[in-house]
C-alpha atoms as a PDB file:
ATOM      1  CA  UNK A   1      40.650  59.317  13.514  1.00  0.00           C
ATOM      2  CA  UNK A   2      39.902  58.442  17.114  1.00  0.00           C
ATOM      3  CA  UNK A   3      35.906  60.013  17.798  1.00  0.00           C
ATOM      4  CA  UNK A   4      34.960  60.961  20.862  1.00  0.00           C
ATOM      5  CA  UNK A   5      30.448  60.099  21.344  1.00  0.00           C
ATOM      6  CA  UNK A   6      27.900  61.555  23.089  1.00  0.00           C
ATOM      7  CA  UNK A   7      24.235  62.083  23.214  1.00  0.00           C
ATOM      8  CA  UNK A   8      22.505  65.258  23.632  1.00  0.00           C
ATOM      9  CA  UNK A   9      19.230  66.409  22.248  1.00  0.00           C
ATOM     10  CA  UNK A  10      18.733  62.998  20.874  1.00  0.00           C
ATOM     11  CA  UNK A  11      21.668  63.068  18.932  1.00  0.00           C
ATOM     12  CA  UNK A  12      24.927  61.133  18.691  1.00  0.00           C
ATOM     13  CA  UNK A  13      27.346  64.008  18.533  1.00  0.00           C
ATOM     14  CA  UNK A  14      31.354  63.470  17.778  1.00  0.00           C
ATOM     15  CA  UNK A  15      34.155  65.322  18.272  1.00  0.00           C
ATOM     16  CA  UNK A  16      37.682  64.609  17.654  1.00  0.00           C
ATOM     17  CA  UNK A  17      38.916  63.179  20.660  1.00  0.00           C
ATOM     18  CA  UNK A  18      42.694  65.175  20.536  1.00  0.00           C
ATOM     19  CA  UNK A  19      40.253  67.636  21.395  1.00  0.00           C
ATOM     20  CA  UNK A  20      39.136  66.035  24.940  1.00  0.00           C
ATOM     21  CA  UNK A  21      40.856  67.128  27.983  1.00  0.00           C
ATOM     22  CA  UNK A  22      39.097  65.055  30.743  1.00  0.00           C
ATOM     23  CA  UNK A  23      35.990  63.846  31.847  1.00  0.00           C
ATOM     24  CA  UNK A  24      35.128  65.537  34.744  1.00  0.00           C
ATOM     25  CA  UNK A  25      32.777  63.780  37.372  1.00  0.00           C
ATOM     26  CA  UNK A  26      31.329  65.220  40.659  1.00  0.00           C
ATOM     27  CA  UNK A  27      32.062  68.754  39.403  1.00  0.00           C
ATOM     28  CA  UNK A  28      30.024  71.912  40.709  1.00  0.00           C
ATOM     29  CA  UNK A  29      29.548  73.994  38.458  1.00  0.00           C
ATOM     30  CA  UNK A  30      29.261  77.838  39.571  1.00  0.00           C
ATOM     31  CA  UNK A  31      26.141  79.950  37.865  1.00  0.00           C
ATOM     32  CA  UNK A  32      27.144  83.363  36.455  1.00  0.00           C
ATOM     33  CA  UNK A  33      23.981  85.516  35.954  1.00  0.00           C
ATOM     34  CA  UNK A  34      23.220  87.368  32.891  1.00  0.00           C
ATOM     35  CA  UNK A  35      24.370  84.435  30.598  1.00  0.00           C
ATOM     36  CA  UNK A  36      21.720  82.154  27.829  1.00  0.00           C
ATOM     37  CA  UNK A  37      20.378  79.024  29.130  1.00  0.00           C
ATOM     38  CA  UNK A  38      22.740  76.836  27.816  1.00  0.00           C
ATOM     39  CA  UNK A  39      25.065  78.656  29.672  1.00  0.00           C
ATOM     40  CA  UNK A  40      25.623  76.591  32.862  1.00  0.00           C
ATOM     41  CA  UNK A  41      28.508  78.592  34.442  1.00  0.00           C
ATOM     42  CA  UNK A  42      31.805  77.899  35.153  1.00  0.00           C
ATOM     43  CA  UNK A  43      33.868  75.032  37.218  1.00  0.00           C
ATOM     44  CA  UNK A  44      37.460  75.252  38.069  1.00  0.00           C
ATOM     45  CA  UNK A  45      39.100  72.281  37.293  1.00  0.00           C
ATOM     46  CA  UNK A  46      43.156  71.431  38.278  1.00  0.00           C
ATOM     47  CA  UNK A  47      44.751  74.514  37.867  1.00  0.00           C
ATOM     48  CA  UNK A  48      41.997  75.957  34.853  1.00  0.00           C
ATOM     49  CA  UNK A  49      38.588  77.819  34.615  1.00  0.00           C
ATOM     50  CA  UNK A  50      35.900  76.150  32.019  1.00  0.00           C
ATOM     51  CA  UNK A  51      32.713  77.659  30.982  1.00  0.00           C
ATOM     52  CA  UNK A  52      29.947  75.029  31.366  1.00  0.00           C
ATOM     53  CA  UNK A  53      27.817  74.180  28.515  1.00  0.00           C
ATOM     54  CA  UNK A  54      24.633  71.989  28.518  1.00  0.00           C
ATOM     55  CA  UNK A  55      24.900  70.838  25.018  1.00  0.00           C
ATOM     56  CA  UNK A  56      21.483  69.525  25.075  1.00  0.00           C
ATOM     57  CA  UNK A  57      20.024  73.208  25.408  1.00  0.00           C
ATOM     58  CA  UNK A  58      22.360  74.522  22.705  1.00  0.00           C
ATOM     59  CA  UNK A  59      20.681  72.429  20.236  1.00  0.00           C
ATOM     60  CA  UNK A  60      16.957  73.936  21.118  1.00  0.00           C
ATOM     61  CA  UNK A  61      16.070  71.180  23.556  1.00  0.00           C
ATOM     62  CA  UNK A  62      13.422  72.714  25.921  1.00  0.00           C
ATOM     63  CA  UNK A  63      13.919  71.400  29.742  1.00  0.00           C
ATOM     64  CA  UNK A  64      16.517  71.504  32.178  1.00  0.00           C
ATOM     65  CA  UNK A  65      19.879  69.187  33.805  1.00  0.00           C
ATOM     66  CA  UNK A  66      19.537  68.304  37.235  1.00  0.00           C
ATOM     67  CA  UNK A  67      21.801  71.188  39.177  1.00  0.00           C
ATOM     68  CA  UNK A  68      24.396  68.591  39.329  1.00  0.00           C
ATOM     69  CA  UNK A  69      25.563  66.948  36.188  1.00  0.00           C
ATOM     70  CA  UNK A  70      27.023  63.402  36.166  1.00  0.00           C
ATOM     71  CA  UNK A  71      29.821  63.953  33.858  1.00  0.00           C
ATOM     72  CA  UNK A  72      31.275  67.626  31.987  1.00  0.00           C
ATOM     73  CA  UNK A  73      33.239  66.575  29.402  1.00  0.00           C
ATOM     74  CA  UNK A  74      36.474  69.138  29.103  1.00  0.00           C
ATOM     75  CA  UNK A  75      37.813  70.302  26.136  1.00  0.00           C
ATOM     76  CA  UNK A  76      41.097  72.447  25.273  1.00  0.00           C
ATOM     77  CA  UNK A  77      42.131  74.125  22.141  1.00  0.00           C
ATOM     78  CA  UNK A  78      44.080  77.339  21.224  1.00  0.00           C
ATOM     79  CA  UNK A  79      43.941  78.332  24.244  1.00  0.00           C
ATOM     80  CA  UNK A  80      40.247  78.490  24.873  1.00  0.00           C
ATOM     81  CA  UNK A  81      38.560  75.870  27.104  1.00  0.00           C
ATOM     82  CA  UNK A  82      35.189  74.494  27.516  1.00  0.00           C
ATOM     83  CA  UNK A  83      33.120  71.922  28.881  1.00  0.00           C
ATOM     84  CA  UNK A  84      30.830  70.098  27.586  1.00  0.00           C
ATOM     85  CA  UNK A  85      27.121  68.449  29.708  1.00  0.00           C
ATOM     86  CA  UNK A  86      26.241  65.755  27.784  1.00  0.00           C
ATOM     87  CA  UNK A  87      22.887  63.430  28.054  1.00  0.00           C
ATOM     88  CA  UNK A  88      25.134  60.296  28.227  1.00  0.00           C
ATOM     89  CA  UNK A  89      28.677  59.758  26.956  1.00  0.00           C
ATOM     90  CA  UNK A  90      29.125  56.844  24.347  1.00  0.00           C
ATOM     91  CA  UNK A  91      33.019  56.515  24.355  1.00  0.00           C
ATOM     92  CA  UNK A  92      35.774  56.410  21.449  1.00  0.00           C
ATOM     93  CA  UNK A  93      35.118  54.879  17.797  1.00  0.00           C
ATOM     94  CA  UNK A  94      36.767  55.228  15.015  1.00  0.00           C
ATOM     95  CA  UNK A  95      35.888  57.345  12.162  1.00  0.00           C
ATOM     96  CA  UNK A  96      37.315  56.136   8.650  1.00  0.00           C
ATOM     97  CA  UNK A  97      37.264  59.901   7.226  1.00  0.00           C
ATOM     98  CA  UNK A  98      39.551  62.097   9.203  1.00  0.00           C
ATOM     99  CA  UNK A  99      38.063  65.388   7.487  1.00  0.00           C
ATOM    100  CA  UNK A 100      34.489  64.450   8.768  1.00  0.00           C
ATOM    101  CA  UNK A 101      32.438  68.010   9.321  1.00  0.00           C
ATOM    102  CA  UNK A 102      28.744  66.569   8.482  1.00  0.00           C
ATOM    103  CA  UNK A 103      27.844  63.247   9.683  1.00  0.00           C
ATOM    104  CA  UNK A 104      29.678  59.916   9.563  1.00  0.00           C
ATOM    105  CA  UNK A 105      28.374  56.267   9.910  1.00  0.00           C
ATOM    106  CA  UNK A 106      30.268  53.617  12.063  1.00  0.00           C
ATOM    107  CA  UNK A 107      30.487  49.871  11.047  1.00  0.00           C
ATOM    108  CA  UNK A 108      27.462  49.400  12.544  1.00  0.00           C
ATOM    109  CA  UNK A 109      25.090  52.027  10.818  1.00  0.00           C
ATOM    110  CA  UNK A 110      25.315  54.665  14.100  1.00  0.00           C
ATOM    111  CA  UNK A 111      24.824  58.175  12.746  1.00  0.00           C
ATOM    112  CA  UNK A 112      27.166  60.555  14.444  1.00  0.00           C
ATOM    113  CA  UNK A 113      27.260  64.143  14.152  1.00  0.00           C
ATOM    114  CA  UNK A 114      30.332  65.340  14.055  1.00  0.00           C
ATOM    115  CA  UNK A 115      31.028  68.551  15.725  1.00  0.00           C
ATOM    116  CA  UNK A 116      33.909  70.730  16.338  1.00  0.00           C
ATOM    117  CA  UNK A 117      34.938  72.913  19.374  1.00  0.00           C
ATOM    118  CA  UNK A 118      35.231  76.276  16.765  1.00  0.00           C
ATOM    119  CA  UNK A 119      31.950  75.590  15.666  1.00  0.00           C
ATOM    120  CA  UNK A 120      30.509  75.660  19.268  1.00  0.00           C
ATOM    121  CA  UNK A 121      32.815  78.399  20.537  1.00  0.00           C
ATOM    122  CA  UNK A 122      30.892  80.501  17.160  1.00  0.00           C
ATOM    123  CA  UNK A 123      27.700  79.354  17.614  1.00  0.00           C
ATOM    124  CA  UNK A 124      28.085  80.420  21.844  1.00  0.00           C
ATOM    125  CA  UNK A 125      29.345  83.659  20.452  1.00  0.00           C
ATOM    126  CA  UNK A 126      26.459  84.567  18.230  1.00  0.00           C
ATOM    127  CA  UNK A 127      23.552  83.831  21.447  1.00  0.00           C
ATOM    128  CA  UNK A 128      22.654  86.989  23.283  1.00  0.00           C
ATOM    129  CA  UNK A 129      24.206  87.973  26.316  1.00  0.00           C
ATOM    130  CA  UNK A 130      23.155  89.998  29.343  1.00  0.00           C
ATOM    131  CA  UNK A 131      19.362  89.574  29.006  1.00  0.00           C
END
């Protein structure tokens, strides 16, 4: 299956790329009080409204994006939609084991984490809100 890479926290994260929408640049992203740290806000994009997630923060790293991000990468799924700050965006490999939900190795040894959009719509639903 076609991967989509990116770094955040360290990390080289995957997702399925069927998943990816677009890769938004020169976005500005709108903050909505009351919401975790991870939380960015929102962005209107063509036509649809995204929450904005620094991915980096989601994974416990301490320190903050610059109030503009160089790249949110949008995702759509059943309906929902997110997107995605990443630390730096690797591009497309392929990934030999299409069921991948742990981590995967390329040809050339890279780690990648895979990661689905369910599994960061939960884990965004379990952090407090309104504090």
């Amino acid at each position: 299956m076609d991967c989509f890479v990116f770094e955040a926290a360290g990390k080289h994260l995957g997702i399925e790329a069927r998943y990816i929408y677009r890769i938004a640049d020169e976005v500005r992203v709108a903050p909505v009080p009351l919401l975790p740290s991870c939380h960015v806000g929102i962005i209107y994009y063509r036509g649809d409204l995204f929450d904005v997630i620094d991915v980096g923060r989601l994974l416990g790293k301490e320190g903050r994006l610059s109030d503009k991000p160089s790249y949110v990468i949008l995702m759509k799924w059943d309906q929902r939609k997110l997107g995605l700050i990443p630390e730096r965006i690797a591009g497309i490999t392929w990934v030999e084991d299409a069921k991948a939900t742990d981590t995967v190795f390329t040809k050339d040894g890279l780690a990648i984490h895979m990661i689905t959009p369910e599994k960061i719509w939960d884990t965004l639903s379990e952090l407090p809100y309104g504090h």
